[in-house]
PDB file of N, CA and C in Angstrom:
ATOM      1  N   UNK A   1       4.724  18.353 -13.511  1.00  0.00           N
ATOM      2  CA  UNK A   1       5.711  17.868 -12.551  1.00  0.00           C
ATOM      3  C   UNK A   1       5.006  17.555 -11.233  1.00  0.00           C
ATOM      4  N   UNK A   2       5.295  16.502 -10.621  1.00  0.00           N
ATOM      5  CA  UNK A   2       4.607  15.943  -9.372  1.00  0.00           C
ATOM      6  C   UNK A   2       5.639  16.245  -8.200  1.00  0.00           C
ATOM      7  N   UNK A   3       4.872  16.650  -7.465  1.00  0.00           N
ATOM      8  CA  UNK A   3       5.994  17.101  -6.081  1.00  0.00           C
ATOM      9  C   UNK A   3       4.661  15.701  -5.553  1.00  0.00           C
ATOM     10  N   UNK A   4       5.541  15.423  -4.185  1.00  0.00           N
ATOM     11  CA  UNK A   4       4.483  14.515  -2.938  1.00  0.00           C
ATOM     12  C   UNK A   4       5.295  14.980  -1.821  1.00  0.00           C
ATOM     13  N   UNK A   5       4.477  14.699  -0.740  1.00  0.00           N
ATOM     14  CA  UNK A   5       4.936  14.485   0.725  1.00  0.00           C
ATOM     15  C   UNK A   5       4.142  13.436   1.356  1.00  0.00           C
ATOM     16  N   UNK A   6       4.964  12.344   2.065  1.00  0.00           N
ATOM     17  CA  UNK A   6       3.879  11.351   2.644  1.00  0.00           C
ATOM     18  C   UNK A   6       4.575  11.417   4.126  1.00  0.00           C
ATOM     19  N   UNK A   7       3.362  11.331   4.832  1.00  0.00           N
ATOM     20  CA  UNK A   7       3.854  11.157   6.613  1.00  0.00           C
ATOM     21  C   UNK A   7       2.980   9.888   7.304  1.00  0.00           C
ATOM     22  N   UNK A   8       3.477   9.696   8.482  1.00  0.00           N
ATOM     23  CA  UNK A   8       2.559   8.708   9.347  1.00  0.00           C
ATOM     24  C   UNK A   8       3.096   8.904  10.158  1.00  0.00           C
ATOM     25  N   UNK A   9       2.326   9.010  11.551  1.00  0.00           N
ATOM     26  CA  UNK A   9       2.228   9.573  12.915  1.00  0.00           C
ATOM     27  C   UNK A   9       2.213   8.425  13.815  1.00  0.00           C
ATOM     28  N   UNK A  10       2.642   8.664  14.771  1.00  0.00           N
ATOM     29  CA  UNK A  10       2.620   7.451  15.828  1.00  0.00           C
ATOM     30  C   UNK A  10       1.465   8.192  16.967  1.00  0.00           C
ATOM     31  N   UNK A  11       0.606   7.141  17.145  1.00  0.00           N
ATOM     32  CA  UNK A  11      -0.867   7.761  18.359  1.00  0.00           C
ATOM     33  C   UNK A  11      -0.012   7.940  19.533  1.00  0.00           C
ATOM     34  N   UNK A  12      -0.607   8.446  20.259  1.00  0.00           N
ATOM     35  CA  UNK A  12      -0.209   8.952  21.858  1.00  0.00           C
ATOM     36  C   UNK A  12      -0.633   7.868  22.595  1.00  0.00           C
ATOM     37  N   UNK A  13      -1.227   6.712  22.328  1.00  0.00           N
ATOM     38  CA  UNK A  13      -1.209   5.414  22.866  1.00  0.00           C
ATOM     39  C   UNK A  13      -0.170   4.629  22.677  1.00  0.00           C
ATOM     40  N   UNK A  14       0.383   4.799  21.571  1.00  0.00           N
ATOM     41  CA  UNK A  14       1.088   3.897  20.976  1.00  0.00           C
ATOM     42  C   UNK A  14       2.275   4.264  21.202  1.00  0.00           C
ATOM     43  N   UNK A  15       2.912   5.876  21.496  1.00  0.00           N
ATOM     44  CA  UNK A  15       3.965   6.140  21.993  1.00  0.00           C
ATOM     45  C   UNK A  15       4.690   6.120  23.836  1.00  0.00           C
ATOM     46  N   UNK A  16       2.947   6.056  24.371  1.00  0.00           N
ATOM     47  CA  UNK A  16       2.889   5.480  25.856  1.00  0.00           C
ATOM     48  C   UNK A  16       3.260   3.938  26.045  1.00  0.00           C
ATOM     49  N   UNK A  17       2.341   3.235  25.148  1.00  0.00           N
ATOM     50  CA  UNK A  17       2.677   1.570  24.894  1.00  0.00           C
ATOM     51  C   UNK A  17       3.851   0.907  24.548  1.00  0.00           C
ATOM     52  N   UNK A  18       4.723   2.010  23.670  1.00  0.00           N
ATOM     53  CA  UNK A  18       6.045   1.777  23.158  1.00  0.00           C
ATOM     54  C   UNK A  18       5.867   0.457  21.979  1.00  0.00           C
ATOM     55  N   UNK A  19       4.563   1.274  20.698  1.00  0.00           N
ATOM     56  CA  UNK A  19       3.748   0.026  19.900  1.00  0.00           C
ATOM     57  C   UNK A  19       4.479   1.088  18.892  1.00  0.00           C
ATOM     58  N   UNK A  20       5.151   0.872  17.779  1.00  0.00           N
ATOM     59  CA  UNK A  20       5.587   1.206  16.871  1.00  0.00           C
ATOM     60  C   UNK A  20       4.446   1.605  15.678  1.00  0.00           C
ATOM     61  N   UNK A  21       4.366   2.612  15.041  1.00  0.00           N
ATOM     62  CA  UNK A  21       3.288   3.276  13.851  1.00  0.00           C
ATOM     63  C   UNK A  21       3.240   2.085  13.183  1.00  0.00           C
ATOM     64  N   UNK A  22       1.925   1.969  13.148  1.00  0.00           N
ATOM     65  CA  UNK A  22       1.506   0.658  12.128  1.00  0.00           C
ATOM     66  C   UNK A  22       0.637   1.157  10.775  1.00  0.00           C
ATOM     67  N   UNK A  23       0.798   2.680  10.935  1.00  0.00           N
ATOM     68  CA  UNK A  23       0.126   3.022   9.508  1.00  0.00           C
ATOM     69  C   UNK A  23       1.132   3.868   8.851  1.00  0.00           C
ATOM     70  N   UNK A  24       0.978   2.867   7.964  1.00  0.00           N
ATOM     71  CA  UNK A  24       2.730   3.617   6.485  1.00  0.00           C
ATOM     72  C   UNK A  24       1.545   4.100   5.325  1.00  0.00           C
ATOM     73  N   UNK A  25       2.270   4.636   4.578  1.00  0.00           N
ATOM     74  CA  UNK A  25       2.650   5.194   3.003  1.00  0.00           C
ATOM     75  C   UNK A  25       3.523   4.912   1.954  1.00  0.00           C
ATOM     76  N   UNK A  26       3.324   5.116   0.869  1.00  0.00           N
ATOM     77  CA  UNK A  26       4.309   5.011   0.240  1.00  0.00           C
ATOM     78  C   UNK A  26       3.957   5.542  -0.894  1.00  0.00           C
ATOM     79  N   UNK A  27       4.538   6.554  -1.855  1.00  0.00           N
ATOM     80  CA  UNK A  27       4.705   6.816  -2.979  1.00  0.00           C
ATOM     81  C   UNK A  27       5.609   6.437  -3.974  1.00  0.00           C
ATOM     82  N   UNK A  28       5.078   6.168  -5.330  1.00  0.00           N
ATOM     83  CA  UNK A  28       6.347   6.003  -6.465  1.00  0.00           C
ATOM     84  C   UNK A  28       5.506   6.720  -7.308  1.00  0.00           C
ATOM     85  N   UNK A  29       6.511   6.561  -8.508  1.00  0.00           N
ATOM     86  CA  UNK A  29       6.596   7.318  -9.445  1.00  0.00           C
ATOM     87  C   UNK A  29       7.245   6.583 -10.512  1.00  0.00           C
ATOM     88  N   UNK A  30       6.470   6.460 -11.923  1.00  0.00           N
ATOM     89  CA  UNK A  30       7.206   5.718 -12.751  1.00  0.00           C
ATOM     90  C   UNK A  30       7.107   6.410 -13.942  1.00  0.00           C
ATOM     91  N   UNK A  31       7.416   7.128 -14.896  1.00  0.00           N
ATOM     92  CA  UNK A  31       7.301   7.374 -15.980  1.00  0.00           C
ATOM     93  C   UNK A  31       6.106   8.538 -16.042  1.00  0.00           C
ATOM     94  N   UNK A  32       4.812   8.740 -16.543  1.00  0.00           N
ATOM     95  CA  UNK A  32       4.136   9.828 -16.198  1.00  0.00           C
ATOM     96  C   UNK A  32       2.934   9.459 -14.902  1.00  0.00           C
ATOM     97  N   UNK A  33       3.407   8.514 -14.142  1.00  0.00           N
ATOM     98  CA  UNK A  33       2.247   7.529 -12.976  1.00  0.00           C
ATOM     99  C   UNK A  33       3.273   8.396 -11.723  1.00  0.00           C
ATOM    100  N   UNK A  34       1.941   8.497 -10.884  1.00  0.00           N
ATOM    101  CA  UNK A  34       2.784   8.877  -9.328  1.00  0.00           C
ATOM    102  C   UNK A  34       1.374   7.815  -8.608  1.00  0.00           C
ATOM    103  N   UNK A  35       2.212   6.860  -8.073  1.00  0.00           N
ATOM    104  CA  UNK A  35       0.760   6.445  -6.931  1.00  0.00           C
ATOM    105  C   UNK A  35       1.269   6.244  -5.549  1.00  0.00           C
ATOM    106  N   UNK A  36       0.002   7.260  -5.228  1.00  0.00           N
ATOM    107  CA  UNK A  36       0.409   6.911  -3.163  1.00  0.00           C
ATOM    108  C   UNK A  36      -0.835   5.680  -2.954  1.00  0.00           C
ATOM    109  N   UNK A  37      -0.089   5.302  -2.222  1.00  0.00           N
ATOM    110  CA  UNK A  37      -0.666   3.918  -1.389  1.00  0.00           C
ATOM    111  C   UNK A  37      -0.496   4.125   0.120  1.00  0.00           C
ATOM    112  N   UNK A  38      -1.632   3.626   1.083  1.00  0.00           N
ATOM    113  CA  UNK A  38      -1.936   3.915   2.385  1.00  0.00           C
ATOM    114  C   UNK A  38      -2.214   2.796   2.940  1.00  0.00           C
ATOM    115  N   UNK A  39      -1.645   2.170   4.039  1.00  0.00           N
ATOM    116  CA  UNK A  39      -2.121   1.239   4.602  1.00  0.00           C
ATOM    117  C   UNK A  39      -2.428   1.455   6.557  1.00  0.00           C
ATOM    118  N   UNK A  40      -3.789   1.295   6.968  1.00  0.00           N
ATOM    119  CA  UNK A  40      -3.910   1.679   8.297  1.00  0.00           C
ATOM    120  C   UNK A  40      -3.722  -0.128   9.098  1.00  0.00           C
ATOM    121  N   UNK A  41      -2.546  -0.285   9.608  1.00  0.00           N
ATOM    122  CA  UNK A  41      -2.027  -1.313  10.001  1.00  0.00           C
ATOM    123  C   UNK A  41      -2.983  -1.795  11.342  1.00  0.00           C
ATOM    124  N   UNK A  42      -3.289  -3.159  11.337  1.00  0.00           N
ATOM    125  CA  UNK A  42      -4.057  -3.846  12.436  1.00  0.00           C
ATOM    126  C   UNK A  42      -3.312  -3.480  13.848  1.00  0.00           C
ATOM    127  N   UNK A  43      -3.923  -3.125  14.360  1.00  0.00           N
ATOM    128  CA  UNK A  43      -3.607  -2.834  15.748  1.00  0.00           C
ATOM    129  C   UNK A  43      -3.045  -4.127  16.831  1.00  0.00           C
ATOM    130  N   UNK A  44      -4.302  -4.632  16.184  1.00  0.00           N
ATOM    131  CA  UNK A  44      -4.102  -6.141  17.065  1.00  0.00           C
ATOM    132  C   UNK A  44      -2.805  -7.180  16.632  1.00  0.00           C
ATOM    133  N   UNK A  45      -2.405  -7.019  15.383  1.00  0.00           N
ATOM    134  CA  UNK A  45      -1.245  -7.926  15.416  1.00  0.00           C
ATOM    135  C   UNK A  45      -0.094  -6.821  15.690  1.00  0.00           C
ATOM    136  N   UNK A  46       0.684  -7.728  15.960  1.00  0.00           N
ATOM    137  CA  UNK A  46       2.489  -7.479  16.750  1.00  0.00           C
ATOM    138  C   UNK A  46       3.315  -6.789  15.720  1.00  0.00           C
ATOM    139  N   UNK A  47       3.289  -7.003  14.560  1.00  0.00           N
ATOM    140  CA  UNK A  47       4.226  -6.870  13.103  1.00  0.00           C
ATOM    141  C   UNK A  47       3.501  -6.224  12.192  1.00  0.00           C
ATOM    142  N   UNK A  48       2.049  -5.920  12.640  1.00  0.00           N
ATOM    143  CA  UNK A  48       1.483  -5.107  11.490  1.00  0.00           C
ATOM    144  C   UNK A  48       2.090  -4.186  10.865  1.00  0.00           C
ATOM    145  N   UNK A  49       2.741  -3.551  11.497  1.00  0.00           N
ATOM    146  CA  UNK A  49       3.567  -2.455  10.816  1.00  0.00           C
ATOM    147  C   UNK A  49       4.454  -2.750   9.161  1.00  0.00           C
ATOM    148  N   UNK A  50       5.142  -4.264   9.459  1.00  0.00           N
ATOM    149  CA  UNK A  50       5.829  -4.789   8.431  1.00  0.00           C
ATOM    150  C   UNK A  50       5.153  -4.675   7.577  1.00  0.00           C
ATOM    151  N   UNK A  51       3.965  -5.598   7.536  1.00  0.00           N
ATOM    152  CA  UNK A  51       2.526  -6.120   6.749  1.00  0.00           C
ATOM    153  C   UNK A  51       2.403  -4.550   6.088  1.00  0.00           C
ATOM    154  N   UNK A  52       2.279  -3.757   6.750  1.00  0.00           N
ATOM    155  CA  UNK A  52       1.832  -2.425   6.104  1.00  0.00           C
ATOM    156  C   UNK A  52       2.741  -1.463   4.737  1.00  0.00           C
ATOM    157  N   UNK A  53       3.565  -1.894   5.132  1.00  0.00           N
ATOM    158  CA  UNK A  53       4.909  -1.306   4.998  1.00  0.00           C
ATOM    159  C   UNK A  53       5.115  -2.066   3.411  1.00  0.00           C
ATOM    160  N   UNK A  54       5.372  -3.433   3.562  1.00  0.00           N
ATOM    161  CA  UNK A  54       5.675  -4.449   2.403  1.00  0.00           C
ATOM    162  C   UNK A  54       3.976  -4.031   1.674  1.00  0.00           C
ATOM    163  N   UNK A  55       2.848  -4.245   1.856  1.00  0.00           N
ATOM    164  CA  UNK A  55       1.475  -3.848   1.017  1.00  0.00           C
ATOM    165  C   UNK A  55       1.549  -2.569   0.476  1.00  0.00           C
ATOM    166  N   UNK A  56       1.807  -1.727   1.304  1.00  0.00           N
ATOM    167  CA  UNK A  56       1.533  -0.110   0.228  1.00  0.00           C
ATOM    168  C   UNK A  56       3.110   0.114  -0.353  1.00  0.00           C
ATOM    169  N   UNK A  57       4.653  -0.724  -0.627  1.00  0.00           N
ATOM    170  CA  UNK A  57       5.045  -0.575  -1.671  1.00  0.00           C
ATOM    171  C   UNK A  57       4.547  -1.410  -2.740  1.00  0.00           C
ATOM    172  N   UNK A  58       4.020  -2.482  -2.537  1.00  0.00           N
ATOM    173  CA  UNK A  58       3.844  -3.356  -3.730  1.00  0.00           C
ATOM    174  C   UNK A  58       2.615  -2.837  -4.509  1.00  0.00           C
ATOM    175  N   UNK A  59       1.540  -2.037  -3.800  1.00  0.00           N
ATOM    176  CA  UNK A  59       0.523  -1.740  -4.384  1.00  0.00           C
ATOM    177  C   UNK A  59       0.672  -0.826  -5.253  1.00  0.00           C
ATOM    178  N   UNK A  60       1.282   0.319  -5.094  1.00  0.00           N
ATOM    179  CA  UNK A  60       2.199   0.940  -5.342  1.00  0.00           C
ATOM    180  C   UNK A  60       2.563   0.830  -6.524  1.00  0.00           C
ATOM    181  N   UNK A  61       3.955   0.303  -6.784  1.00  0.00           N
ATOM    182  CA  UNK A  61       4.620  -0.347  -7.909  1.00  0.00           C
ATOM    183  C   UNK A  61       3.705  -1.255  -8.963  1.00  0.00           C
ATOM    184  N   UNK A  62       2.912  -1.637  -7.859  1.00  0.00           N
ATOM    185  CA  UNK A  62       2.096  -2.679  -8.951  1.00  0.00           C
ATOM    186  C   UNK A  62       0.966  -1.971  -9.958  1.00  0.00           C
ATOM    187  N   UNK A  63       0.360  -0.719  -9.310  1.00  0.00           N
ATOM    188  CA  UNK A  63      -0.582  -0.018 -10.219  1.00  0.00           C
ATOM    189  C   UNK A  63       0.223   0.719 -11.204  1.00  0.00           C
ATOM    190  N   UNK A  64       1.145   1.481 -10.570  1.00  0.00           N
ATOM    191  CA  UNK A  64       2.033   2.144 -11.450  1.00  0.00           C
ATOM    192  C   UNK A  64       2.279   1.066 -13.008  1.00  0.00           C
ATOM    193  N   UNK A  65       2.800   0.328 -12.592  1.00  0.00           N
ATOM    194  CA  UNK A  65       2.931  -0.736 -13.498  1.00  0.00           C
ATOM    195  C   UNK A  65       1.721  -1.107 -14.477  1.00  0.00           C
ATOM    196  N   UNK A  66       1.069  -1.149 -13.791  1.00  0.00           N
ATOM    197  CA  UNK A  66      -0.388  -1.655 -14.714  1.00  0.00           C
ATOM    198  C   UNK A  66      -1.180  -0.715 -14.494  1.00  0.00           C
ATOM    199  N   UNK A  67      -0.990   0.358 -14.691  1.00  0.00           N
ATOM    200  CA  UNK A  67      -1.969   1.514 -14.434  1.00  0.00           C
ATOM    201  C   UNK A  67      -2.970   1.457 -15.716  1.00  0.00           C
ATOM    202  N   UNK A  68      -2.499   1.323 -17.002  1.00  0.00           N
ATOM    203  CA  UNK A  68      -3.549   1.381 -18.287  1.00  0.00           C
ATOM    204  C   UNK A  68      -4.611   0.579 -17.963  1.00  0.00           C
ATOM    205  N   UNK A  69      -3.876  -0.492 -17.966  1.00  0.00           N
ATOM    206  CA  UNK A  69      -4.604  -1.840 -17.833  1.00  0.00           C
ATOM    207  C   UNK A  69      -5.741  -1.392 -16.722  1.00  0.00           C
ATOM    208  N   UNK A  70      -5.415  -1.394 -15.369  1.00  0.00           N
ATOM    209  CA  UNK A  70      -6.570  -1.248 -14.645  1.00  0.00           C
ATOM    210  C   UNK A  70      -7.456  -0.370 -14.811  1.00  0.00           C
ATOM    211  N   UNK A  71      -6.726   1.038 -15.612  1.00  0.00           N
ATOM    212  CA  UNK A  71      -8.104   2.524 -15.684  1.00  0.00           C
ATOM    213  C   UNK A  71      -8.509   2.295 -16.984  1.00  0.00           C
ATOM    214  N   UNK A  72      -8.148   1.404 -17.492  1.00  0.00           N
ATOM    215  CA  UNK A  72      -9.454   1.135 -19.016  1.00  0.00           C
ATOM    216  C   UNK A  72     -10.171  -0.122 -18.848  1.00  0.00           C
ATOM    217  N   UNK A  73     -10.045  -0.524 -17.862  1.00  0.00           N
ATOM    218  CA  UNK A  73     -10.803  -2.028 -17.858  1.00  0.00           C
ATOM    219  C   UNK A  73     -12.176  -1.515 -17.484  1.00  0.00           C
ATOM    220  N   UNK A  74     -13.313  -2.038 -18.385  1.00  0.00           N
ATOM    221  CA  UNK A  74     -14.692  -1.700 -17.782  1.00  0.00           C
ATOM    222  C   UNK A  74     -15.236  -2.504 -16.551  1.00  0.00           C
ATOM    223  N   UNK A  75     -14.663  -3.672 -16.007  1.00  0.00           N
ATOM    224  CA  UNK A  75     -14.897  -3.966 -15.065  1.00  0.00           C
ATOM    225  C   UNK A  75     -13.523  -4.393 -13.844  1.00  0.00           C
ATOM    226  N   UNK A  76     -13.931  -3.489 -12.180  1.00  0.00           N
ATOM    227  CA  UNK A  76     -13.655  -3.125 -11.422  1.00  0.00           C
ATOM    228  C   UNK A  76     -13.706  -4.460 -10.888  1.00  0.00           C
ATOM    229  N   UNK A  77     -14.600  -5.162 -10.498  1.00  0.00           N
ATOM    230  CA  UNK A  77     -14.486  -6.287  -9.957  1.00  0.00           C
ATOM    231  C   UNK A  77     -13.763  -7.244 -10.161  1.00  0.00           C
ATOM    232  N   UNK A  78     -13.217  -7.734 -11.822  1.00  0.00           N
ATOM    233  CA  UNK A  78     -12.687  -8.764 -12.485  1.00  0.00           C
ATOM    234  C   UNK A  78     -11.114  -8.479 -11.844  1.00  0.00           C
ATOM    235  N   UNK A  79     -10.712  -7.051 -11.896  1.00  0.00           N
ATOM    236  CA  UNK A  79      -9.257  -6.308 -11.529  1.00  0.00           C
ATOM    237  C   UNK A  79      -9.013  -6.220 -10.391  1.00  0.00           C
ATOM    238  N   UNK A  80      -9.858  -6.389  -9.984  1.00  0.00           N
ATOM    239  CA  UNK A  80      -9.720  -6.355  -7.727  1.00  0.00           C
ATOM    240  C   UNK A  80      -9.581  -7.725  -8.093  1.00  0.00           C
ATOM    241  N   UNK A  81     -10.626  -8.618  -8.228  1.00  0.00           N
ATOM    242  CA  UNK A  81      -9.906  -9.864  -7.782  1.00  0.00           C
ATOM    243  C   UNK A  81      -8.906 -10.794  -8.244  1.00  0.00           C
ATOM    244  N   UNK A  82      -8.501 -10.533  -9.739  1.00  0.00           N
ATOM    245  CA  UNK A  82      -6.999 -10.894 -10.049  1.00  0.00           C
ATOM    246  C   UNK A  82      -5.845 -10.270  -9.260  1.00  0.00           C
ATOM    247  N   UNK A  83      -5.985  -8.804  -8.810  1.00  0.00           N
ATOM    248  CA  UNK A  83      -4.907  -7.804  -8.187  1.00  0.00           C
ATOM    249  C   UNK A  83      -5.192  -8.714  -6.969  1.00  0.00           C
ATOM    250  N   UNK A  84      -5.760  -8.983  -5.645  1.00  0.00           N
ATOM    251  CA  UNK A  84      -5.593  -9.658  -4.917  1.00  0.00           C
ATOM    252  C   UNK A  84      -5.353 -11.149  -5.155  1.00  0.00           C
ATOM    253  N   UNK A  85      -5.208 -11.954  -6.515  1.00  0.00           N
ATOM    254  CA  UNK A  85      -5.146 -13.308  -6.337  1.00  0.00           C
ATOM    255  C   UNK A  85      -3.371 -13.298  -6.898  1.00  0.00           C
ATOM    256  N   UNK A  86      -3.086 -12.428  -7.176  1.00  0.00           N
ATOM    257  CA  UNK A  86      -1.690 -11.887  -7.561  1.00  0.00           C
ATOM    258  C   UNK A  86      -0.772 -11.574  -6.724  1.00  0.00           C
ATOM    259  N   UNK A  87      -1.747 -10.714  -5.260  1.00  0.00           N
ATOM    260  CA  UNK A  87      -1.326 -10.654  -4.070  1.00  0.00           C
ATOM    261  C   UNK A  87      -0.564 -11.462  -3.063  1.00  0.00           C
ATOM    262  N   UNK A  88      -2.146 -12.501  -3.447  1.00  0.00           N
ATOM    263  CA  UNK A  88      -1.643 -13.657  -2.596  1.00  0.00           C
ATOM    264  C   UNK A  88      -0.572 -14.505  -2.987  1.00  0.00           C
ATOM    265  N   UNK A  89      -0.830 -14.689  -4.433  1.00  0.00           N
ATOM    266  CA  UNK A  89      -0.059 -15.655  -4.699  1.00  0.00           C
ATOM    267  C   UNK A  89       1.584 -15.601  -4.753  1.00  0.00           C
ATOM    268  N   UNK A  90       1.859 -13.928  -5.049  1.00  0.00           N
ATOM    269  CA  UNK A  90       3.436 -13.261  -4.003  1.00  0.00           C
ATOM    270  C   UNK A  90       3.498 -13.300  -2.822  1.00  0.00           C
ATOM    271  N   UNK A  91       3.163 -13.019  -2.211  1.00  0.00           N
ATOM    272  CA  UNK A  91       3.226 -13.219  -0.772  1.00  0.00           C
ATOM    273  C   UNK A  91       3.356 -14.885   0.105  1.00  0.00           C
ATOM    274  N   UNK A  92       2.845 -15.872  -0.972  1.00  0.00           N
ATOM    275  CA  UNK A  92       3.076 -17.097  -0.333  1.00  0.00           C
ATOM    276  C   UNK A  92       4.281 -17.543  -0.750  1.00  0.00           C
ATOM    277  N   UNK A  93       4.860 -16.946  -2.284  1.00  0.00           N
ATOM    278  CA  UNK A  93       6.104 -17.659  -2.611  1.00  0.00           C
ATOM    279  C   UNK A  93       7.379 -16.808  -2.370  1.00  0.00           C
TER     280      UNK A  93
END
């Protein structure tokens, strides 16, 4: 049985600045898969937070989903760069 706890903190700059936590979490859980996903959000953009927020659920859901697939594949590289061309190609449509 999987217990989790996920948190993200807002900096003491960022609560002086009145800059909203731009680093999320997210956990799921699908069947016997639990995956946390972490994203440390760009400082420099305005909305990073969103960006962060929408990436570590989809990453998320998406390994969960294809979890076999990616932990038996002998190559790491071929699966990073379909998982990011998969990325992109949600995110534009």
């Amino acid at each position: 049985m999987w217990k989790k706890v996920d948190c993200s903190v807002q900096g003491r700059s960022h609560v002086k600045d009145q800059i909203p936590c731009q680093d999320k979490t997210f956990c799921y859980k699908d069947h016997d898969v639990l995956v946390a996903a972490l994203a440390d959000g760009a400082g420099s953009a305005k909305l990073s937070h969103y960006g962060a927020e929408c990436v570590t659920e989809y990453v998320a859901k998406d390994f969960s989903t294809y979890f076999d697939l990616y932990f038996n594949s002998g190559d790491g590289r071929t699966i990073k760069n379909k998982f990011f061309l998969k990325l992109l190609i949600n995110w534009t449509n």
